[in-house]
C-alpha atoms as a PDB file:
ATOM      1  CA  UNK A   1       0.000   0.000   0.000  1.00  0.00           C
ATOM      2  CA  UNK A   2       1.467   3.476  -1.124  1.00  0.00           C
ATOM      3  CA  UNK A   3       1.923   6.094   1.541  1.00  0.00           C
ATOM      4  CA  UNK A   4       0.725   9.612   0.063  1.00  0.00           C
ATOM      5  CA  UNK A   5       2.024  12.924   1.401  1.00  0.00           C
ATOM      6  CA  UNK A   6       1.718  16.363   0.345  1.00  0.00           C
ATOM      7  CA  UNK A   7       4.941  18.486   1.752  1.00  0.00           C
ATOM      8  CA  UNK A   8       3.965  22.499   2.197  1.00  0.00           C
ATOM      9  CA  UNK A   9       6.852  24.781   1.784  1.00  0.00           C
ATOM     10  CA  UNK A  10       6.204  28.395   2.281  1.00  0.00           C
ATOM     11  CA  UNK A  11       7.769  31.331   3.107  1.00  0.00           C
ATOM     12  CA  UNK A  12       6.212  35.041   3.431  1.00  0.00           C
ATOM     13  CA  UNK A  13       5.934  35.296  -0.278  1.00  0.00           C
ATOM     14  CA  UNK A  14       5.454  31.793  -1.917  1.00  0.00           C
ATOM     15  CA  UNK A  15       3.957  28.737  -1.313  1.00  0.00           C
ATOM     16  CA  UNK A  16       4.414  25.060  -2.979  1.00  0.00           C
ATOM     17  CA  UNK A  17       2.894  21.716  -2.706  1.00  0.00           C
ATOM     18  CA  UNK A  18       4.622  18.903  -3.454  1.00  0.00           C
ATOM     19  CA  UNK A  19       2.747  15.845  -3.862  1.00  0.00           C
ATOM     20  CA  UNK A  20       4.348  12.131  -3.225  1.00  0.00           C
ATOM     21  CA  UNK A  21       1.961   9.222  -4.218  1.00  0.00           C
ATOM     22  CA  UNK A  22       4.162   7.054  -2.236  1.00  0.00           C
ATOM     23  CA  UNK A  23       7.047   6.308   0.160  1.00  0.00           C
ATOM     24  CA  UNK A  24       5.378   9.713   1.771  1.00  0.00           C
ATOM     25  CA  UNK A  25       6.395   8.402   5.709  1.00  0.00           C
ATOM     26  CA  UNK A  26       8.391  11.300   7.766  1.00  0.00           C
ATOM     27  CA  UNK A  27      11.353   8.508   8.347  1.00  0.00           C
ATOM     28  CA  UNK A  28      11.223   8.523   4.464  1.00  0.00           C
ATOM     29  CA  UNK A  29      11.233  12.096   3.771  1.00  0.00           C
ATOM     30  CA  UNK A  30      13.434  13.281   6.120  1.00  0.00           C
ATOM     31  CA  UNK A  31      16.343  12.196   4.727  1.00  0.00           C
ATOM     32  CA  UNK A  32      15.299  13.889   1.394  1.00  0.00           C
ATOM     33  CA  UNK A  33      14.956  17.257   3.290  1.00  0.00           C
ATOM     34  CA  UNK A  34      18.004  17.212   4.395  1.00  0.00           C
ATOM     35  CA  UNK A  35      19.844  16.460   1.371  1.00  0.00           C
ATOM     36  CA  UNK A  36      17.698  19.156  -0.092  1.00  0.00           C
ATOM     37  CA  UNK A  37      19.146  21.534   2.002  1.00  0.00           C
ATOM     38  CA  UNK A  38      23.013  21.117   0.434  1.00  0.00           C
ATOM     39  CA  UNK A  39      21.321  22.608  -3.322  1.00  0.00           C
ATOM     40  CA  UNK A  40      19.576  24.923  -1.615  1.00  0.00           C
ATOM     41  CA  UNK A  41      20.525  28.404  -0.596  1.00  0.00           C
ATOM     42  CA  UNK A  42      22.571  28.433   2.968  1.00  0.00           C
ATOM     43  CA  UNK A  43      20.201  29.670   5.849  1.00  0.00           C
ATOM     44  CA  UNK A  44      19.141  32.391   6.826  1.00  0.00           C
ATOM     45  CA  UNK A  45      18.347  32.512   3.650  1.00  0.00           C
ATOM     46  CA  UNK A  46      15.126  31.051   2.538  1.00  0.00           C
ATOM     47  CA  UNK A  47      12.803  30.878  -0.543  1.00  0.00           C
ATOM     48  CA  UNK A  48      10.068  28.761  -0.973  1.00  0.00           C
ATOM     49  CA  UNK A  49      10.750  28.306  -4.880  1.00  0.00           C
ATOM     50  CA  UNK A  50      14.220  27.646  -4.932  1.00  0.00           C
ATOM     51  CA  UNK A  51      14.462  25.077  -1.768  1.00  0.00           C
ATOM     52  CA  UNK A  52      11.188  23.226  -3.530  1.00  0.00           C
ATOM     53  CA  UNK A  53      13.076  23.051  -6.623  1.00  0.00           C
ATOM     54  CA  UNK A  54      15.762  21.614  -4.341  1.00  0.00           C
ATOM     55  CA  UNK A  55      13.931  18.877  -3.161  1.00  0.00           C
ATOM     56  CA  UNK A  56      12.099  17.531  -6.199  1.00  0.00           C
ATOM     57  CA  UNK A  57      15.788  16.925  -7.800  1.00  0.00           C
ATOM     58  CA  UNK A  58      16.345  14.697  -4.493  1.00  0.00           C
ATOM     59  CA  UNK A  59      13.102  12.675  -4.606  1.00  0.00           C
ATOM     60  CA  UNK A  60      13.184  12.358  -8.668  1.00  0.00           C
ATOM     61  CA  UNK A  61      16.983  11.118  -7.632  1.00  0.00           C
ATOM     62  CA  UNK A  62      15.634   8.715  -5.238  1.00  0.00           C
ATOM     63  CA  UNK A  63      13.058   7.183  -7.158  1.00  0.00           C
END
């Protein structure tokens, strides 16, 4: 049985949905956050655009 999850990223401009049809447990996401976070633009720094586009190249990786 497939797991779904929708992940919210927003900041105080933006705001994305991503949608996972499967493999959508935290313990499976996690992981793909934080290897989202090394494309992504160093906090403090934050936009809701660029660290979405971030993660979608991890999970299209993973798959």
């Amino acid at each position: 049985m497939s797991t779904r999850a929708i992940i919210n990223i927003y900041d105080e401009i933006d705001g994305f949905n991503i949608y996972l049809h499967q493999d959508g447990q935290p313990e499976k996401i996690r992981p793909a956050i934080e290897k989202a976070k090394a494309f992504a633009f160093k906090l403090p720094r934050f936009e809701a655009g660029e660290f979405s586009t971030a993660l979608i190249k991890v999970l299209k990786v993973r798959a």
